[in-house]
C-alpha atoms as a PDB file:
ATOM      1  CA  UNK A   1    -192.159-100.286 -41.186  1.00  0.00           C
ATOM      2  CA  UNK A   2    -194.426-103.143 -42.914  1.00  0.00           C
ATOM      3  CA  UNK A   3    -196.125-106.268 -41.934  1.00  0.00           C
ATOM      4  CA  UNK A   4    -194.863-108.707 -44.049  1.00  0.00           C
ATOM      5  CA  UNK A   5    -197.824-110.428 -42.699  1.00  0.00           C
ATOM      6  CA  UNK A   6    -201.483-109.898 -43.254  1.00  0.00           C
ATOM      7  CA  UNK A   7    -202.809-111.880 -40.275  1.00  0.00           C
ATOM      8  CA  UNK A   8    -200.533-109.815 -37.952  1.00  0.00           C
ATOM      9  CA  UNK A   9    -201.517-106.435 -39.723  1.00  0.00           C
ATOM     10  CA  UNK A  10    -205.271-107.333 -39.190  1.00  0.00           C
ATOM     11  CA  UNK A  11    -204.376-108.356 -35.623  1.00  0.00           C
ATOM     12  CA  UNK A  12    -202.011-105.181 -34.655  1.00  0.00           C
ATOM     13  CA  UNK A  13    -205.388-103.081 -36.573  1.00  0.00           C
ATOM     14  CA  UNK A  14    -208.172-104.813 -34.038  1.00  0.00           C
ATOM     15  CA  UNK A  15    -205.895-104.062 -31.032  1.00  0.00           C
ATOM     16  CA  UNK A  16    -204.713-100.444 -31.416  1.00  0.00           C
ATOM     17  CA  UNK A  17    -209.129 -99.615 -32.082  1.00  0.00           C
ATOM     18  CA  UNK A  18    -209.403-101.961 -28.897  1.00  0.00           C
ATOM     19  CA  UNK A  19    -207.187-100.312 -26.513  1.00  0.00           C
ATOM     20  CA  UNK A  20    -207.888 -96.746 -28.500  1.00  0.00           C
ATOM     21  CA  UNK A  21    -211.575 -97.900 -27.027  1.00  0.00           C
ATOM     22  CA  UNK A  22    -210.314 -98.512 -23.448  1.00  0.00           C
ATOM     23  CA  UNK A  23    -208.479 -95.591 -23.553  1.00  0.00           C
ATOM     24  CA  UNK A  24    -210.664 -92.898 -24.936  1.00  0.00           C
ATOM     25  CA  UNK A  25    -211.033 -91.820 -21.550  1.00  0.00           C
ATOM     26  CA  UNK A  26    -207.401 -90.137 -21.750  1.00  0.00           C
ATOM     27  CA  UNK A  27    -207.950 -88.551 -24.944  1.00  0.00           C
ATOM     28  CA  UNK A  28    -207.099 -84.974 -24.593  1.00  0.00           C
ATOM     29  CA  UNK A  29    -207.929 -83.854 -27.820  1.00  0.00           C
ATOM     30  CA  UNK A  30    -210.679 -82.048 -29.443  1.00  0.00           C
ATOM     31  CA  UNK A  31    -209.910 -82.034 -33.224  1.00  0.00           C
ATOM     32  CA  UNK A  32    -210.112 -85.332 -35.367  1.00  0.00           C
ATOM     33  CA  UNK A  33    -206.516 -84.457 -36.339  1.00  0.00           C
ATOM     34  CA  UNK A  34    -205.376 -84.821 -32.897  1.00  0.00           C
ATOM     35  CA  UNK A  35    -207.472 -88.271 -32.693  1.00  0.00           C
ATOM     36  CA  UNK A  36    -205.818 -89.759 -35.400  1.00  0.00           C
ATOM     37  CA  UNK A  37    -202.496 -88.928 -34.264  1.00  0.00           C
ATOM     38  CA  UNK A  38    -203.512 -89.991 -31.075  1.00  0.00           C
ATOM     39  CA  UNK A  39    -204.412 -93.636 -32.458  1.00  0.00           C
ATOM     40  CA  UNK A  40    -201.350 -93.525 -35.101  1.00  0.00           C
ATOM     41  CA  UNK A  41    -199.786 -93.347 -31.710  1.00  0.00           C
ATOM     42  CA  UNK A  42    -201.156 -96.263 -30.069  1.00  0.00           C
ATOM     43  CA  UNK A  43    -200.690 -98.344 -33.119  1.00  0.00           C
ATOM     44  CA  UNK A  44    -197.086 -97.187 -33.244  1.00  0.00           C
ATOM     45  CA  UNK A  45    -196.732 -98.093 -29.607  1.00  0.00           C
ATOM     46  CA  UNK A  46    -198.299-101.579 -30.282  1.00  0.00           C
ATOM     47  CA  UNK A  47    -196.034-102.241 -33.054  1.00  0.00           C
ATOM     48  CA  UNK A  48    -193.076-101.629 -31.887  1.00  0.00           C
ATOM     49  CA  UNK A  49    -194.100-104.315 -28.734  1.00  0.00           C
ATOM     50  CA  UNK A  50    -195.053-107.107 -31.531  1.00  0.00           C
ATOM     51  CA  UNK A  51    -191.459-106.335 -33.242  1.00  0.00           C
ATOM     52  CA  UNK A  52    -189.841-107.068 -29.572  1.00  0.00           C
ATOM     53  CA  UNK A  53    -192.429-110.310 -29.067  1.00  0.00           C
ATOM     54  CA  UNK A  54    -191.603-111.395 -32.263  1.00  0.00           C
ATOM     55  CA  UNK A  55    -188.115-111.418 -32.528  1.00  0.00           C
ATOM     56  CA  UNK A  56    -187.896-113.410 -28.909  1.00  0.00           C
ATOM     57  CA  UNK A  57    -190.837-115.869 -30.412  1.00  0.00           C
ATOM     58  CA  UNK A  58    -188.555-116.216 -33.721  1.00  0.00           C
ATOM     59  CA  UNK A  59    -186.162-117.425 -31.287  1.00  0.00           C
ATOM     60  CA  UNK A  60    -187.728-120.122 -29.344  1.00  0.00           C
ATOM     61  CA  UNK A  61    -189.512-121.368 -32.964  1.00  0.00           C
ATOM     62  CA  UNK A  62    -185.808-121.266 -34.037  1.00  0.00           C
ATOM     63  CA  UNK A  63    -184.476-123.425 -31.312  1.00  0.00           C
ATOM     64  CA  UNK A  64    -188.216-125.910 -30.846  1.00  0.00           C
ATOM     65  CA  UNK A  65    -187.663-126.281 -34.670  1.00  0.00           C
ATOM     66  CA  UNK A  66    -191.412-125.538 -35.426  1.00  0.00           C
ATOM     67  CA  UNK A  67    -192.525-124.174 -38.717  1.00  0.00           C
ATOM     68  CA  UNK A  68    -195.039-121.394 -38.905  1.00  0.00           C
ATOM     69  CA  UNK A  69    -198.318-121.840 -40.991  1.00  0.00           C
ATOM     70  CA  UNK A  70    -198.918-119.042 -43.588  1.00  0.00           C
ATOM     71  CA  UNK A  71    -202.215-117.939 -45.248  1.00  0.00           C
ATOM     72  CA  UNK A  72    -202.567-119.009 -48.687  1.00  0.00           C
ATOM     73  CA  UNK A  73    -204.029-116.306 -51.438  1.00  0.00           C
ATOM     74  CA  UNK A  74    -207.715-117.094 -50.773  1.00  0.00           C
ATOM     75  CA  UNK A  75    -207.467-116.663 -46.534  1.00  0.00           C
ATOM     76  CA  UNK A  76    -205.420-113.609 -47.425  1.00  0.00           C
ATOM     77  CA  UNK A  77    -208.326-112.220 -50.044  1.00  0.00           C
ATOM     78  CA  UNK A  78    -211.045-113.026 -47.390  1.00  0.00           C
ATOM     79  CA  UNK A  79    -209.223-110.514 -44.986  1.00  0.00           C
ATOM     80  CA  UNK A  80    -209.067-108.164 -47.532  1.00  0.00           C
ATOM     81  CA  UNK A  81    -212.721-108.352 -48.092  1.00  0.00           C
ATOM     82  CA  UNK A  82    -213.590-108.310 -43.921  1.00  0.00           C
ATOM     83  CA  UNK A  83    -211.168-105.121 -43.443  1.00  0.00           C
END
């Protein structure tokens, strides 16, 4: 799956290293293969909990008839350039 959206991509990316952080404690591992897949896990994980948030926020936006503010071109190229 994509993020249609760059300032959720760059949000789910800071919160998978966060909790990867937090959790390095129950890393098992030993090889940087098994890290990554390890944190591909988290971020998996993470996703999969923004797709459920987001389809109930999508919802109540829906029914509170509020529109959602996207990033022009330039906010979009100045998180390219701070990934």
């Amino acid at each position: 799956m994509r993020l249609g959206d760059a300032e959720q991509a760059t949000d789910l990316l800071a919160e998978t290293f966060a909790v990867a952080i937090e959790r390095s404690g129950q890393f098992r591992g030993s090889t940087e293969p098994e890290l990554a897949s390890w944190t591909w896990a988290i971020a998996r994980s993470l996703l999969r909990a923004a797709e459920r948030r987001g389809q109930v926020e999508r919802r109540y936006v829906e029914q509170l008839g509020i529109e959602r503010r996207t990033l022009d071109a330039a906010e979009v190229e100045r998180l390219d350039e701070l990934a």
